[in-house]
N, C-alpha and C. Protein backbone atom coordinates (compact mmCIF):
# COMPACT_ATOMS: atom_id res chain seq x y z
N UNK A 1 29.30 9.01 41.36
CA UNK A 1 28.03 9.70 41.29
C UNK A 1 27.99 10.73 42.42
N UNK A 2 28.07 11.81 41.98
CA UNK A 2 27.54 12.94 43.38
C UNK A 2 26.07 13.16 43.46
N UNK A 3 25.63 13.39 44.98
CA UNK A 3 24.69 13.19 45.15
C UNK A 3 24.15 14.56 46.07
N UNK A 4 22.99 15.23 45.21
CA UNK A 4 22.81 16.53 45.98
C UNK A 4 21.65 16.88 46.55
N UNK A 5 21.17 15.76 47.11
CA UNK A 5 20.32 16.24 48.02
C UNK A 5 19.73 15.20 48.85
N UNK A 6 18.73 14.58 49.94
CA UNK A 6 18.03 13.82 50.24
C UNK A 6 17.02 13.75 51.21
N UNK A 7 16.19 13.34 51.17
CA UNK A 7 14.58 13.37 51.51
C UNK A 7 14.05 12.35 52.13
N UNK A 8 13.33 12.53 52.78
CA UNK A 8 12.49 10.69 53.84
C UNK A 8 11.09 11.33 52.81
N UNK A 9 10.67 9.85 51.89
CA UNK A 9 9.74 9.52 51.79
C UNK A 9 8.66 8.56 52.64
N UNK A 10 7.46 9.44 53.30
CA UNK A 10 6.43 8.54 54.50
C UNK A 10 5.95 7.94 53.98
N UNK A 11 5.43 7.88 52.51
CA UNK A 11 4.62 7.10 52.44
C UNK A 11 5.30 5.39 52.07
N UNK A 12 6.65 5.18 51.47
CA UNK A 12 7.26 3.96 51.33
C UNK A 12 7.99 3.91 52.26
N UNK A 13 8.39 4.76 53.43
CA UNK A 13 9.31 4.72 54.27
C UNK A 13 10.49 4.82 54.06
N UNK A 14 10.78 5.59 52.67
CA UNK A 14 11.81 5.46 52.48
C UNK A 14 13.05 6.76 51.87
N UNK A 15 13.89 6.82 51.46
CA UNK A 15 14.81 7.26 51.10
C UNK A 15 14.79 7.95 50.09
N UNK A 16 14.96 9.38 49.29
CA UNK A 16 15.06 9.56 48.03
C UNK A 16 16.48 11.04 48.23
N UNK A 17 16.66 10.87 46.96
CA UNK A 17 17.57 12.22 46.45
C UNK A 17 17.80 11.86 44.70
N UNK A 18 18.95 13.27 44.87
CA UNK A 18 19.29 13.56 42.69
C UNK A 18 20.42 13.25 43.44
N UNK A 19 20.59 12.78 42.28
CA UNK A 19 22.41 12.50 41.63
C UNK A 19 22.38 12.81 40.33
N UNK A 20 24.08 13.06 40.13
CA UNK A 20 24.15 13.18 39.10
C UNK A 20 25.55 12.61 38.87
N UNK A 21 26.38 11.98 37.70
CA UNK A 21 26.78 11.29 36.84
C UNK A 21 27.23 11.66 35.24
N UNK A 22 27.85 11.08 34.53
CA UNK A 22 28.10 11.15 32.81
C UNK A 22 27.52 9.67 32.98
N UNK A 23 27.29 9.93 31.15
CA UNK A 23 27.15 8.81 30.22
C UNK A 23 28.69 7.67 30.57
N UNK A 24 29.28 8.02 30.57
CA UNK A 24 29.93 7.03 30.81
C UNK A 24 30.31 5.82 32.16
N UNK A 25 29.96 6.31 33.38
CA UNK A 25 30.02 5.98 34.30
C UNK A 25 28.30 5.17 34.11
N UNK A 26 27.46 5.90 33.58
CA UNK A 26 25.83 4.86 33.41
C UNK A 26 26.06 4.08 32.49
N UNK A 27 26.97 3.85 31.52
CA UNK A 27 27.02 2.64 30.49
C UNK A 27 27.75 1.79 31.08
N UNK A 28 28.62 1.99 31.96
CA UNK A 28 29.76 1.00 32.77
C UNK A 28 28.95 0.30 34.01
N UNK A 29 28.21 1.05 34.62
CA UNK A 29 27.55 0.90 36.35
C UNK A 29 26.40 0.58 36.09
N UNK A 30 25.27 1.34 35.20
CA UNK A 30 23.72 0.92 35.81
C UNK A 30 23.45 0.89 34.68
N UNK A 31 24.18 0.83 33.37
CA UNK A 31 23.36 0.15 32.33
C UNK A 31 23.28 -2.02 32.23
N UNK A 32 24.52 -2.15 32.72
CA UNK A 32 24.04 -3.74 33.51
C UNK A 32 22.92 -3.86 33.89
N UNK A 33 22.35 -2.98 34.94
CA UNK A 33 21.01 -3.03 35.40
C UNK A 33 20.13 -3.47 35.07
N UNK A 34 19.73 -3.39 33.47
CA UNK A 34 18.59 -3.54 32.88
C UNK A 34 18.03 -4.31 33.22
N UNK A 35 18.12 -5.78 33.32
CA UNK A 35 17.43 -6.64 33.23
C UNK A 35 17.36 -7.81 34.28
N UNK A 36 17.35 -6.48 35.45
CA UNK A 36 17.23 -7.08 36.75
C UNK A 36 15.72 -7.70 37.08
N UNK A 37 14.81 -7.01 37.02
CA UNK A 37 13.21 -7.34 37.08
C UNK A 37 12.56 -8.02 36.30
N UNK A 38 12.38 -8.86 36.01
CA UNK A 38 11.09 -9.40 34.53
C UNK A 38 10.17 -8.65 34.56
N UNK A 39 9.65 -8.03 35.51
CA UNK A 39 8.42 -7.26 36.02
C UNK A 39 8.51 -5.99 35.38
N UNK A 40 9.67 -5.71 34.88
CA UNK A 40 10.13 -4.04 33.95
C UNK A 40 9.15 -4.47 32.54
N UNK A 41 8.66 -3.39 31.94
CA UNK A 41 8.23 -3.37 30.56
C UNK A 41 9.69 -3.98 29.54
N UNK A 42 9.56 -4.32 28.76
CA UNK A 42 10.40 -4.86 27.76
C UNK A 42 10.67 -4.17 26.42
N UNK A 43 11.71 -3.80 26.04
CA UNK A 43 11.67 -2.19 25.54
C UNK A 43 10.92 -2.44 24.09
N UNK A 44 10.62 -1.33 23.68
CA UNK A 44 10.04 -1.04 22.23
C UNK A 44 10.42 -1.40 21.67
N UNK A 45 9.85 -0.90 20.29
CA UNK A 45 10.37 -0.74 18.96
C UNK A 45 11.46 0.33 18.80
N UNK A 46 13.14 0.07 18.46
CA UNK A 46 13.84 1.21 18.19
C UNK A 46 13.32 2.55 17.81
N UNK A 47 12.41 2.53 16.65
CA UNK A 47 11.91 3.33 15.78
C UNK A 47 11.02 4.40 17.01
N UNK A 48 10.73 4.05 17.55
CA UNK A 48 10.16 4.96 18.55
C UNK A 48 10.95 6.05 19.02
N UNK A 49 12.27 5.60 19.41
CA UNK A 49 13.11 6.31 20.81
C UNK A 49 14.72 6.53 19.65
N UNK A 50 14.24 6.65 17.87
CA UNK A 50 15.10 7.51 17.14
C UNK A 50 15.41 8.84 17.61
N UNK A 51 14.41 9.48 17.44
CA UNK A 51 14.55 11.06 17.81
C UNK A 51 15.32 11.11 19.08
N UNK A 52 15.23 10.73 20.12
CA UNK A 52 16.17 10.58 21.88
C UNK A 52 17.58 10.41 21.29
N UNK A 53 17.89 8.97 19.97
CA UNK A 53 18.80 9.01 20.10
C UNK A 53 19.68 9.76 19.58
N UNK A 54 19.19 10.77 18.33
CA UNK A 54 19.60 11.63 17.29
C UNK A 54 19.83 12.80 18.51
N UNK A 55 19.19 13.02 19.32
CA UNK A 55 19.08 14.27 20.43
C UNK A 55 20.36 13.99 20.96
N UNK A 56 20.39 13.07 21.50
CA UNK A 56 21.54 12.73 22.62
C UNK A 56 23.06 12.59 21.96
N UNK A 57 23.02 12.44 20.80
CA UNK A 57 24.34 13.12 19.66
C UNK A 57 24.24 14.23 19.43
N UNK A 58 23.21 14.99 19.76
CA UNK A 58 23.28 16.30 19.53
C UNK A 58 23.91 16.93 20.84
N UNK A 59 23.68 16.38 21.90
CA UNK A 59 24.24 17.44 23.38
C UNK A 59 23.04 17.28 24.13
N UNK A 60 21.14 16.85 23.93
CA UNK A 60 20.72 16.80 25.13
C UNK A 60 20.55 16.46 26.07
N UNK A 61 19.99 17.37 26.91
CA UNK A 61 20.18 16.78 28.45
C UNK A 61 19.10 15.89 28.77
N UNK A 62 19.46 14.11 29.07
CA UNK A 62 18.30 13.29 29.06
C UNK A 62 17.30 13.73 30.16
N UNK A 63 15.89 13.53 30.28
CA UNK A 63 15.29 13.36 32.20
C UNK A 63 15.71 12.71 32.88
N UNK A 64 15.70 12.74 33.68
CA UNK A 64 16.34 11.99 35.00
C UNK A 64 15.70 10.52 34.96
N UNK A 65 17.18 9.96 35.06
CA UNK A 65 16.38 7.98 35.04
C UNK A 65 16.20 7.71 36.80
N UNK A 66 15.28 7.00 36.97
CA UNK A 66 15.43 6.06 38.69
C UNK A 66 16.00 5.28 38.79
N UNK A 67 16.74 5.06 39.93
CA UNK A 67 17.88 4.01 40.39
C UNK A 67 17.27 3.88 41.90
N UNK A 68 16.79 2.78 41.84
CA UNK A 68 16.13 1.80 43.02
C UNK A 68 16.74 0.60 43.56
N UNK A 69 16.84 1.09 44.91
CA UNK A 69 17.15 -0.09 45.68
C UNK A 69 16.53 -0.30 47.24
N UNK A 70 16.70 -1.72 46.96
CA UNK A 70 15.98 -2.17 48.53
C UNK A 70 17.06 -2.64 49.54
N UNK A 71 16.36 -1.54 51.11
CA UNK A 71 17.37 -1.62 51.71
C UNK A 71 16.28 -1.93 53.26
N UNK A 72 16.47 -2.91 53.85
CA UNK A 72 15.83 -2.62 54.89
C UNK A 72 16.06 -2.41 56.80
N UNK A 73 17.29 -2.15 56.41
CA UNK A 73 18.43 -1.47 57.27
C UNK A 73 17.52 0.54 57.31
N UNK A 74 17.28 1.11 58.15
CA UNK A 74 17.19 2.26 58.11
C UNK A 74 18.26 3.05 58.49
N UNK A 75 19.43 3.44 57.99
CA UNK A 75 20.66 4.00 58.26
C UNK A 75 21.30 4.90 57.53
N UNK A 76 20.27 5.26 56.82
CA UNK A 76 20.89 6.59 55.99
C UNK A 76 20.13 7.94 56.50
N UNK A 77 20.93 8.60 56.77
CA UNK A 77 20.46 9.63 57.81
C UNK A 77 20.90 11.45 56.61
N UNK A 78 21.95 11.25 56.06
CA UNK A 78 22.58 12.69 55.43
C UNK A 78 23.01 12.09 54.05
N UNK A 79 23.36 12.93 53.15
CA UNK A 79 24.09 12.77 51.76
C UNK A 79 25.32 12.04 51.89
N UNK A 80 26.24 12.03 52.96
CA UNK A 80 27.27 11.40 53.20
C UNK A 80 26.95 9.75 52.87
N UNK A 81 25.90 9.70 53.88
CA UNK A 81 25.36 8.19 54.04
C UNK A 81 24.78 7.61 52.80
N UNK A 82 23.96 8.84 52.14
CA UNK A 82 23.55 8.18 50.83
C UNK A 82 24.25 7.87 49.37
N UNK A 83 25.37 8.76 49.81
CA UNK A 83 26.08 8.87 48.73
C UNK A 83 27.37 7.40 48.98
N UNK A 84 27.67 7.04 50.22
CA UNK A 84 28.34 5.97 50.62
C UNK A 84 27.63 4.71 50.01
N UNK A 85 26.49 4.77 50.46
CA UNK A 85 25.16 3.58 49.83
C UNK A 85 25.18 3.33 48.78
N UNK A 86 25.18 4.56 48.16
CA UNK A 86 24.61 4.30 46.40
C UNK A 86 26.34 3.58 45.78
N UNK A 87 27.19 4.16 46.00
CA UNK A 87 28.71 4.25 45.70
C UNK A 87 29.09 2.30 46.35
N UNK A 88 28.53 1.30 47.22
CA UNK A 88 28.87 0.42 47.14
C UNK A 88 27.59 0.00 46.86
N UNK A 89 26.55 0.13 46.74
CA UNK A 89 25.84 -0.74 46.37
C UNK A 89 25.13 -0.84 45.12
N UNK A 90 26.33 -0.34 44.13
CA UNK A 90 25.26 0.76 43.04
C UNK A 90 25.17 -1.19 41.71
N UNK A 91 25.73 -1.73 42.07
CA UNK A 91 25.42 -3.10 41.33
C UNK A 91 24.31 -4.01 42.15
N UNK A 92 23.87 -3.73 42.84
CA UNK A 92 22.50 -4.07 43.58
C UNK A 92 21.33 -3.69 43.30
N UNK A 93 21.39 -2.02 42.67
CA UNK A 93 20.70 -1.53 42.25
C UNK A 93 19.80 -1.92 40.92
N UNK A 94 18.26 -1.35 40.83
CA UNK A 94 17.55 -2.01 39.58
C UNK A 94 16.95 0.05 38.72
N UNK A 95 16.59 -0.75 37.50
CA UNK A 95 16.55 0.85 37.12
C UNK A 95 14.92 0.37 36.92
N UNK A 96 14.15 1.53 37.75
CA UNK A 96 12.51 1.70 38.29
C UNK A 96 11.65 2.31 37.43
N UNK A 97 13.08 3.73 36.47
CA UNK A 97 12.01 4.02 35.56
C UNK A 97 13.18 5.13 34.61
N UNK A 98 12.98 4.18 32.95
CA UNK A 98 13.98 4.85 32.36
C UNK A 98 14.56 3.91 31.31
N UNK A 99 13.82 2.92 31.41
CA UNK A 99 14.76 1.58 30.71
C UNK A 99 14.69 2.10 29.63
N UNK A 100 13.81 2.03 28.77
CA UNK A 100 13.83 2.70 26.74
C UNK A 100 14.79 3.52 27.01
N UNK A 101 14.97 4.91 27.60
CA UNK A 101 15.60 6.12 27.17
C UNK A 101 17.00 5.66 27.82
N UNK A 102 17.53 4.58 28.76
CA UNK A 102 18.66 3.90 29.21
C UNK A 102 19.05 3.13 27.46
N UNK A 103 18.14 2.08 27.13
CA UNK A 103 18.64 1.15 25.83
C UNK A 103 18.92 2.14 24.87
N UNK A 104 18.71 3.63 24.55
CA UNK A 104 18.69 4.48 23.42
C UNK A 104 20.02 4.95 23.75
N UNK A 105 20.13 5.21 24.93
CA UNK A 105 21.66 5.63 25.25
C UNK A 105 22.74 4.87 24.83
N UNK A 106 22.63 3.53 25.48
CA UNK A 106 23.43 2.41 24.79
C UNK A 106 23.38 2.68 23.10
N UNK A 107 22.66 2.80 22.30
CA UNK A 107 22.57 2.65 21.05
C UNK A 107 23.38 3.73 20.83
N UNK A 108 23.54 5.25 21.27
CA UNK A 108 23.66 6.34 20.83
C UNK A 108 25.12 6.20 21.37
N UNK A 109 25.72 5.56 22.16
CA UNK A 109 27.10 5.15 22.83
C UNK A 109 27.72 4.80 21.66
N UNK A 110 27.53 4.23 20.67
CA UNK A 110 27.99 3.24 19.86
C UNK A 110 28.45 4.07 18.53
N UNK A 111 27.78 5.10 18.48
CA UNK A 111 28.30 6.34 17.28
C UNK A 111 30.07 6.88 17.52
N UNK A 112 30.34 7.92 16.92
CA UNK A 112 31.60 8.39 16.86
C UNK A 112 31.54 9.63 17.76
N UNK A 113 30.16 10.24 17.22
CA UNK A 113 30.27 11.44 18.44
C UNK A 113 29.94 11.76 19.28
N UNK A 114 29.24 10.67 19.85
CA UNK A 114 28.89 10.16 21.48
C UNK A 114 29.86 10.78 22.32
N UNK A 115 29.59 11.51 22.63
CA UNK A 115 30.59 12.23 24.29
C UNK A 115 30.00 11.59 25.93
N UNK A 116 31.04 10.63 25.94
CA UNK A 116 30.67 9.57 26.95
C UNK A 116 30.97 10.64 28.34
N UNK A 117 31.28 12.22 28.13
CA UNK A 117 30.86 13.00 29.53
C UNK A 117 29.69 13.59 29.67
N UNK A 118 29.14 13.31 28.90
CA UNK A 118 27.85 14.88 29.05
C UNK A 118 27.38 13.92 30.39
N UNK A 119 26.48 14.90 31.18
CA UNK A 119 26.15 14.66 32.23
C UNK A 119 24.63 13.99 32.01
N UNK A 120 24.71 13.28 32.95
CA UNK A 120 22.99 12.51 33.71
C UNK A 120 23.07 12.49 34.91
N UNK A 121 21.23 13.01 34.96
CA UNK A 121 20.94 13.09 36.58
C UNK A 121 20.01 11.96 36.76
N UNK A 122 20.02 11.13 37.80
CA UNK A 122 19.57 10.30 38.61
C UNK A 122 18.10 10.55 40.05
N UNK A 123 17.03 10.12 40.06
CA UNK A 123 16.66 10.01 40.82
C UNK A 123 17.02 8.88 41.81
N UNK A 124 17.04 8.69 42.69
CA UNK A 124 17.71 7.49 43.96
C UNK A 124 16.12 7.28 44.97
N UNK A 125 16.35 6.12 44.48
CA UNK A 125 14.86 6.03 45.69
C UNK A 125 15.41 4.35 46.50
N UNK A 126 15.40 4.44 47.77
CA UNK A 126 16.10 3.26 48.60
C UNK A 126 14.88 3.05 49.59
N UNK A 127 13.94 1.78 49.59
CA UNK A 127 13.21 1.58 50.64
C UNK A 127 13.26 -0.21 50.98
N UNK A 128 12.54 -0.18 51.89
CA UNK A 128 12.25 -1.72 52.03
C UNK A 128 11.56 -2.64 51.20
């Protein structure tokens, strides 16, 4: 995952930046994720999040999913640091906001003309 930028959020005390990624590296790494929280909504009805998946065989570019983690070490100071963070701790990680349009991906993985490179961008948010 490269990671291009990062920010101190005051009000959680915490950490944010974009990354970005392919489909394939998020079906291998942080689509595990899912079902880290009970506290996450529990996804829809397929029939809802058709159109996303018909899109995403077409070539579009999804919104950016969140990738959250709790860290309460304060030691990320530059992109180096965050990008070190995210890169070992990215199976620690829980997904904060994105799950439906994450499970549609999975579904849309499963076709023939799924191009497991097109790119996804990531929000990263790391606090206590």
């Amino acid at each position: 995952m490269k990671i291009y930028n990062i920010a101190k959020d005051e009000v959680i005390s915490g950490i944010c930046g974009l990354g970005e990624t392919n489909y394939e590296f998020t079906l291998d790494n942080i689509y595990p994720l899912l079902n880290k929280l009970d506290e996450l909504r529990k996804l829809l009805d397929n029939k809802f999040y058709k159109r996303l998946e018909r899109d995403i065989l077409l070539g579009c570019l999804m919104p950016p999913l969140t990738l959250a983690f709790v860290n309460k070490e304060n030691n990320i100071k530059d992109i180096g640091d965050l990008s070190s963070f995210v890169k070992k701790n990215i199976s620690k990680g829980f997904i904060l906001d994105g799950i439906q349009r994450l499970n549609t991906l999975k579904r849309a993985s499963e076709k023939l003309e799924f191009n497991f490179k097109k790119e996804i961008y990531f929000n990263i948010i790391i606090a206590e």
